[in-house]
C-alpha atoms as a PDB file:
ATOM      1  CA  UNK A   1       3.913 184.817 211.658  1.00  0.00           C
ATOM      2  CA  UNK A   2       3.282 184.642 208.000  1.00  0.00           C
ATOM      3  CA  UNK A   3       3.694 188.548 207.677  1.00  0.00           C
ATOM      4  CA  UNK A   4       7.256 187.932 209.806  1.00  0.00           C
ATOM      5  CA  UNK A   5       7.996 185.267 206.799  1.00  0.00           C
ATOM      6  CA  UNK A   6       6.643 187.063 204.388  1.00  0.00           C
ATOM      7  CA  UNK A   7       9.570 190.280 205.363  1.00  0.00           C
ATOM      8  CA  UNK A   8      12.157 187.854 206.004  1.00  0.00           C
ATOM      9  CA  UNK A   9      12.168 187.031 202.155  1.00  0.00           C
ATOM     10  CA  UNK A  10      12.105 190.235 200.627  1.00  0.00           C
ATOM     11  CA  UNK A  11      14.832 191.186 202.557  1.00  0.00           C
ATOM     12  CA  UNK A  12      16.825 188.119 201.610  1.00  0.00           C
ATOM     13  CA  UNK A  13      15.899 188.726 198.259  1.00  0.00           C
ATOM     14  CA  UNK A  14      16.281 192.255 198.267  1.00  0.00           C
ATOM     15  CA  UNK A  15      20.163 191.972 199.794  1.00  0.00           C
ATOM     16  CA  UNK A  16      20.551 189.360 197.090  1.00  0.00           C
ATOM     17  CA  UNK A  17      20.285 192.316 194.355  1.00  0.00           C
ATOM     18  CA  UNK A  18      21.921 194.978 195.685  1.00  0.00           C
ATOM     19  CA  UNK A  19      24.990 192.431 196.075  1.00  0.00           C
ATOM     20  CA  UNK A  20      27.485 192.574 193.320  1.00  0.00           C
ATOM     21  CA  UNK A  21      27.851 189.447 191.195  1.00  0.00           C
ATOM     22  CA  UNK A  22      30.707 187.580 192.642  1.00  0.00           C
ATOM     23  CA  UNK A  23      33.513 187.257 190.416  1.00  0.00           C
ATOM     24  CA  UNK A  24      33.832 183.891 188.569  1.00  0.00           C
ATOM     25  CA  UNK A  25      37.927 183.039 188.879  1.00  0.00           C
ATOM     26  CA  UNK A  26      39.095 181.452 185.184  1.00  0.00           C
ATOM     27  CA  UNK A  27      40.108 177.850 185.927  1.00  0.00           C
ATOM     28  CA  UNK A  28      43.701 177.106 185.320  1.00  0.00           C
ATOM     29  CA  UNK A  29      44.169 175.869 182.518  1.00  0.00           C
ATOM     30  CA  UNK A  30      44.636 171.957 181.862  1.00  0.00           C
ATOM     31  CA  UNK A  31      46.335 169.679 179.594  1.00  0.00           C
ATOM     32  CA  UNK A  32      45.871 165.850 178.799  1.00  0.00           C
ATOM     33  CA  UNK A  33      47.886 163.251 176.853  1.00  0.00           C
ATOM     34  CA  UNK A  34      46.596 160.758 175.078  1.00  0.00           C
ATOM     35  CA  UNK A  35      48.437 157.630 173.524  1.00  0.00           C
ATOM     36  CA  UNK A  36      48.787 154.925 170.915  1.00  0.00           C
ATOM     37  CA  UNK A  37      50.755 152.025 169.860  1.00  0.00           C
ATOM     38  CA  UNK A  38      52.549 153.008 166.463  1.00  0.00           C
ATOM     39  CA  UNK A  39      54.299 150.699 163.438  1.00  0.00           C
ATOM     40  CA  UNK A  40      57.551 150.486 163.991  1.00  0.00           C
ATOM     41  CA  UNK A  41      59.721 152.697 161.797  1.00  0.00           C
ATOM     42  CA  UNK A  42      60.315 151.166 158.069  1.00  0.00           C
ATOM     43  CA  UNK A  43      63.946 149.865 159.025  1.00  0.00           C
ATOM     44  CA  UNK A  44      63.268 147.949 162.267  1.00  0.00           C
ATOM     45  CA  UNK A  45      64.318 144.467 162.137  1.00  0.00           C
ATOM     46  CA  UNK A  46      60.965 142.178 162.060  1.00  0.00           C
ATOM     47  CA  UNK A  47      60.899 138.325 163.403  1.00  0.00           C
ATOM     48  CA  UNK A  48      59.814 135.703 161.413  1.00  0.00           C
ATOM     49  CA  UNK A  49      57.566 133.200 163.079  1.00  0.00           C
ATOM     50  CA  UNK A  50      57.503 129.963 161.499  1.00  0.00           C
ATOM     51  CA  UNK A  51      54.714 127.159 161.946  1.00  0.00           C
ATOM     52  CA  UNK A  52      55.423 126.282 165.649  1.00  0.00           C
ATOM     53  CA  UNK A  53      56.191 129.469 166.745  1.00  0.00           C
ATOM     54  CA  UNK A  54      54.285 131.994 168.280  1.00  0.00           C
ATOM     55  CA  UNK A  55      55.146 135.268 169.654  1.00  0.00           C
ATOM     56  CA  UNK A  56      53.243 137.092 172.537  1.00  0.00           C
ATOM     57  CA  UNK A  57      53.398 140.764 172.796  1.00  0.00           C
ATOM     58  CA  UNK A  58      54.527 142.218 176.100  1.00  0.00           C
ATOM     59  CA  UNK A  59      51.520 143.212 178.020  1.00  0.00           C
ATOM     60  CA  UNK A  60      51.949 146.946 180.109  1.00  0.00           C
ATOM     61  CA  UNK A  61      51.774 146.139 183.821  1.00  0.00           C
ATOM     62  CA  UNK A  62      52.416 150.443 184.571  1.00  0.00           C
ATOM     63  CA  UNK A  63      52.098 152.200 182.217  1.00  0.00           C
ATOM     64  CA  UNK A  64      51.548 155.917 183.262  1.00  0.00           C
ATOM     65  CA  UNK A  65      51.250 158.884 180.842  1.00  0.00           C
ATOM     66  CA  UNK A  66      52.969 161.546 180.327  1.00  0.00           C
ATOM     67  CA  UNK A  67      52.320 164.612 182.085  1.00  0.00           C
ATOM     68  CA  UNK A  68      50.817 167.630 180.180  1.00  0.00           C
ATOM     69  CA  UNK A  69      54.044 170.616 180.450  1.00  0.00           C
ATOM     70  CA  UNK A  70      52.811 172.791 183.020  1.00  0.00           C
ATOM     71  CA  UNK A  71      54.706 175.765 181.614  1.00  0.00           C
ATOM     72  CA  UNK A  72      53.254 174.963 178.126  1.00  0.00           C
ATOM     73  CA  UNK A  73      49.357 175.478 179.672  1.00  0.00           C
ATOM     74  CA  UNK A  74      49.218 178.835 179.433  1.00  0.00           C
ATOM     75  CA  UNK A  75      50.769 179.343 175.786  1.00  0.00           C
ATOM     76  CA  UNK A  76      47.463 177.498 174.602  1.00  0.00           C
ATOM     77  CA  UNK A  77      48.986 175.455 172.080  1.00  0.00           C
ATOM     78  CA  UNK A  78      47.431 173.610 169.284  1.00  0.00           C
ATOM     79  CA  UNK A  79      48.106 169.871 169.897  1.00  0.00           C
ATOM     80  CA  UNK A  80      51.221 168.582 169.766  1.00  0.00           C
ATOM     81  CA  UNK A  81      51.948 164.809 168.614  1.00  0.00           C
ATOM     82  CA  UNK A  82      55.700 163.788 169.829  1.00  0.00           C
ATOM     83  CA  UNK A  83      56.691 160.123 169.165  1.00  0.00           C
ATOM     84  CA  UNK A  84      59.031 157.564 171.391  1.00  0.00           C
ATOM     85  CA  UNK A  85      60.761 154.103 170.644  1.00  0.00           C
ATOM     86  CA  UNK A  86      61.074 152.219 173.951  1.00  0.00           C
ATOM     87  CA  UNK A  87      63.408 149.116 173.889  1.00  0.00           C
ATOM     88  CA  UNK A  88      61.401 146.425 176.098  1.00  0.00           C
ATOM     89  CA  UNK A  89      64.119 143.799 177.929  1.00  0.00           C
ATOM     90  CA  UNK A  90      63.497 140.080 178.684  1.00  0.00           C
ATOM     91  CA  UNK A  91      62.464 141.370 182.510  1.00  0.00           C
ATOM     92  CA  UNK A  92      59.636 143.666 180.991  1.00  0.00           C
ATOM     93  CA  UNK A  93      61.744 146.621 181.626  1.00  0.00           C
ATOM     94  CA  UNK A  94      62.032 149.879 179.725  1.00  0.00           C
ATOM     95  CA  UNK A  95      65.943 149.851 179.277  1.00  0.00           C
ATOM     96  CA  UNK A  96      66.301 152.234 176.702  1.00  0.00           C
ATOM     97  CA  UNK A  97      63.758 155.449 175.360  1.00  0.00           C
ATOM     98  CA  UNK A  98      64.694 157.372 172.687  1.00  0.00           C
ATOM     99  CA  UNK A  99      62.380 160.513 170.555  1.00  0.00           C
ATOM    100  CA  UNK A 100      61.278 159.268 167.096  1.00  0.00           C
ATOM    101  CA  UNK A 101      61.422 162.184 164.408  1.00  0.00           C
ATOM    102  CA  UNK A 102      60.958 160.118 161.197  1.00  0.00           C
ATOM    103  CA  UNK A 103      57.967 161.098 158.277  1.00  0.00           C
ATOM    104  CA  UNK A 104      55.944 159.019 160.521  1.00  0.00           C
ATOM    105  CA  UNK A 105      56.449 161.535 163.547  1.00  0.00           C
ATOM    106  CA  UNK A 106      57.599 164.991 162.347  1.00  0.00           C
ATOM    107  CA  UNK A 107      57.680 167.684 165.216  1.00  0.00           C
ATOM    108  CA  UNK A 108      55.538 170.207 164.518  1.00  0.00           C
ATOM    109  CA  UNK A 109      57.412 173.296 163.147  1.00  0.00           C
ATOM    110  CA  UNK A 110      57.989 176.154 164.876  1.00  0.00           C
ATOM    111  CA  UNK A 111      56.965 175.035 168.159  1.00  0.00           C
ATOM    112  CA  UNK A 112      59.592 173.963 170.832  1.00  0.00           C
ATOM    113  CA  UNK A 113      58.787 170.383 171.305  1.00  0.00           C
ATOM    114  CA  UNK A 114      61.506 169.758 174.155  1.00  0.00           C
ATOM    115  CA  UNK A 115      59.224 170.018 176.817  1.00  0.00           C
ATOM    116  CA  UNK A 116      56.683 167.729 175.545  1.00  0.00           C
ATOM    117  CA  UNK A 117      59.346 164.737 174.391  1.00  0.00           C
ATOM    118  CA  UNK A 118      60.983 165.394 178.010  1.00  0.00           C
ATOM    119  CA  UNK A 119      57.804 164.415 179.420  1.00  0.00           C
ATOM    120  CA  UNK A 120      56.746 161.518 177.423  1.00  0.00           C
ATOM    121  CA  UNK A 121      60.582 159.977 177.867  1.00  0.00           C
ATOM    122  CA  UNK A 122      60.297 160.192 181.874  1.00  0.00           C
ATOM    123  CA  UNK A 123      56.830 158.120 181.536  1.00  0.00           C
ATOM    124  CA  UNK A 124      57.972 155.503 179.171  1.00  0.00           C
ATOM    125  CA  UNK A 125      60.931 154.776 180.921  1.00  0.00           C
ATOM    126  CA  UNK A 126      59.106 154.123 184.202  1.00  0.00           C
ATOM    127  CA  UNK A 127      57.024 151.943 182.675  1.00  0.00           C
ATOM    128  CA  UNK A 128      56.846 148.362 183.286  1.00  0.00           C
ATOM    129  CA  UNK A 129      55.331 144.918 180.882  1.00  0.00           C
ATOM    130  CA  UNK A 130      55.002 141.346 181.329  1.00  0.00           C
ATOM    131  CA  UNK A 131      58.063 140.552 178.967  1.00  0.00           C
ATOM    132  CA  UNK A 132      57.002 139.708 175.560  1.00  0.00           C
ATOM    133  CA  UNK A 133      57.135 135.699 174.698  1.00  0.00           C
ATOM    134  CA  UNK A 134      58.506 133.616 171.887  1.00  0.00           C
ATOM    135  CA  UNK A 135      57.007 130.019 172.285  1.00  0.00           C
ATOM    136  CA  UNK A 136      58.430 127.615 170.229  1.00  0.00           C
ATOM    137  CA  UNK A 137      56.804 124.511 170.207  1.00  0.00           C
ATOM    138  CA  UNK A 138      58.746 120.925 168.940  1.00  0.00           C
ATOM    139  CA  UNK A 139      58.460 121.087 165.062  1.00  0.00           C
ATOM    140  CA  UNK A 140      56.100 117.776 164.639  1.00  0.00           C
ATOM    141  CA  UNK A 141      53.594 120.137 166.344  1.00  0.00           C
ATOM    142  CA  UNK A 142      50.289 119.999 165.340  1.00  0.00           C
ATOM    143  CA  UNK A 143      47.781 122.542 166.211  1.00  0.00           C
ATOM    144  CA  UNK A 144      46.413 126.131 166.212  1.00  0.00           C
ATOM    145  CA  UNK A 145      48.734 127.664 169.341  1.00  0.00           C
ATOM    146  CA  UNK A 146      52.540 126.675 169.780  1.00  0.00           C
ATOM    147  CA  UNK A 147      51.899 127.978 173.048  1.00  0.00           C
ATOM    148  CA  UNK A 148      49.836 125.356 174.172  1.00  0.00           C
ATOM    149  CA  UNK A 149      51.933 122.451 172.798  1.00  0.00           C
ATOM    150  CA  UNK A 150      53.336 119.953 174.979  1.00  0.00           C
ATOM    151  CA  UNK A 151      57.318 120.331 175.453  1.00  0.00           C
ATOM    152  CA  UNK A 152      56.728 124.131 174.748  1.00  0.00           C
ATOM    153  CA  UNK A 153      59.898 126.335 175.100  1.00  0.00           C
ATOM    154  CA  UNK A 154      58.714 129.868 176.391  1.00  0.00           C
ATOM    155  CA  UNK A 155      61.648 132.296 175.587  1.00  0.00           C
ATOM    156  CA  UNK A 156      61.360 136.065 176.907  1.00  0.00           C
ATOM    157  CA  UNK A 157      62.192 138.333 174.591  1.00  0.00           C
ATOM    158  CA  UNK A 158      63.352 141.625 173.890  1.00  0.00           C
ATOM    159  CA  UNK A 159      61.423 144.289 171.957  1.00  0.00           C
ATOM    160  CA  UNK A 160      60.987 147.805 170.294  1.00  0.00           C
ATOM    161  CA  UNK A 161      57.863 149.422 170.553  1.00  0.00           C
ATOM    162  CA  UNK A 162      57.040 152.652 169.120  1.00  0.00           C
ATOM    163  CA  UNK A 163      54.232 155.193 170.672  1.00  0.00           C
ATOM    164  CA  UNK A 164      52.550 158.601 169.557  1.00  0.00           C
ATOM    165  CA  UNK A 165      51.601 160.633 172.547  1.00  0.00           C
ATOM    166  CA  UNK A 166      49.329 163.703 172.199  1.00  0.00           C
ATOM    167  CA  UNK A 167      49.554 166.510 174.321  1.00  0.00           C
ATOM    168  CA  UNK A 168      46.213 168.734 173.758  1.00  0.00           C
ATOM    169  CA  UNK A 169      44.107 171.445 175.370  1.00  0.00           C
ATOM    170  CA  UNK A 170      40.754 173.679 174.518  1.00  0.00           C
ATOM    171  CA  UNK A 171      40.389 176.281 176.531  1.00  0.00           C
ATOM    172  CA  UNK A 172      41.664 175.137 179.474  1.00  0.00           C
ATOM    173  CA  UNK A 173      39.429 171.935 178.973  1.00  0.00           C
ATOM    174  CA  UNK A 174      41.277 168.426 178.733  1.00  0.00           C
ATOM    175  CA  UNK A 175      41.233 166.528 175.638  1.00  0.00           C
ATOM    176  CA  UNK A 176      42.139 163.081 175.389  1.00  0.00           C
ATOM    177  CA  UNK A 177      42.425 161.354 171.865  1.00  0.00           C
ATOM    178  CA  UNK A 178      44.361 158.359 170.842  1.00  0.00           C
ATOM    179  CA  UNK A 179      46.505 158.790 167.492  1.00  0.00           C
ATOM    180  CA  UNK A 180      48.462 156.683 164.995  1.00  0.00           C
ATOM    181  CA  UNK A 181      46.422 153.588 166.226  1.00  0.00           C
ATOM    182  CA  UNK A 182      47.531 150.850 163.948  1.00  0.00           C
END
């Protein structure tokens, strides 16, 4: 029994060297996108809170990223940063998304961004936020949080918000980084 054994694995191991190595496919190559909130550009128009106001930033409820260009995988480019400015209505709705090309977001040259700001404009505009908030609390108010004041007037407001996406690859290998992070 032992000498039946014994046969049994050098013949396994024997047909495991005359076997050619199997050929290891390449995996396809992969893409990821990474994202940030950005400062506005220098000639958006800011609100000015006084005392018993306070303003709440619209909070993402879906907020999917971009996808990586599929054609672009193969081309094994170095990253590429593309900006948006996504208008924000009362309803926490993406009503308008436009690309961003100021000093703050130059393309990169010689590369054909198109397919990488055609990607990150389909996401933003699908996404949705609770709407951003302007409380306003009476002006006798007397506190730390205008929010939390008696007789508090919660207004939904429209905003701008600007974001740097990142679409990178090594090697095939995803990458995900956040840029421009105030």
């Amino acid at each position: 029994m032992r000498r039946a054994f014994a046969l049994a694995l050098v013949a396994s191991v024997a047909g495991c060297a005359s076997s050619p190595p199997a050929a290891i496919p390449e995996p396809p190559a992969q893409g990821a996108v990474g994202a940030a909130l950005i400062a506005p550009a220098a000639d958006t128009r800011r609100m000015d809170a006084v005392r018993h106001q306070r303003f709440i930033h619209p909070n993402p409820d879906s907020a999917t990223l971009p996808v990586y260009p599929e054609d672009r995988l193969p081309l094994r480019l170095d990253p590429v940063v593309v900006c948006v400015d996504a208008v924000i209505d009362v309803e926490g709705l993406v009503s308008a998304a436009v690309p961003r090309s100021d000093d703050a977001c130059a393309p990169p040259a010689g590369i054909d961004t198109a397919a990488f700001v055609a990607s990150a404009l389909a996401a933003v505009r699908g996404w949705t936020y609770a709407p951003a908030l302007l409380c306003v609390a009476p002006e006798d108010f007397v506190g730390d949080d205008p929010c939390m004041a008696e007789h508090v007037v919660e207004t939904p407001t429209a905003v701008r918000l600007s974001y740097a996406f990142r679409f990178s690859q090594s090697a095939g290998t995803p990458q995900v980084e956040r840029v421009g992070a105030p």
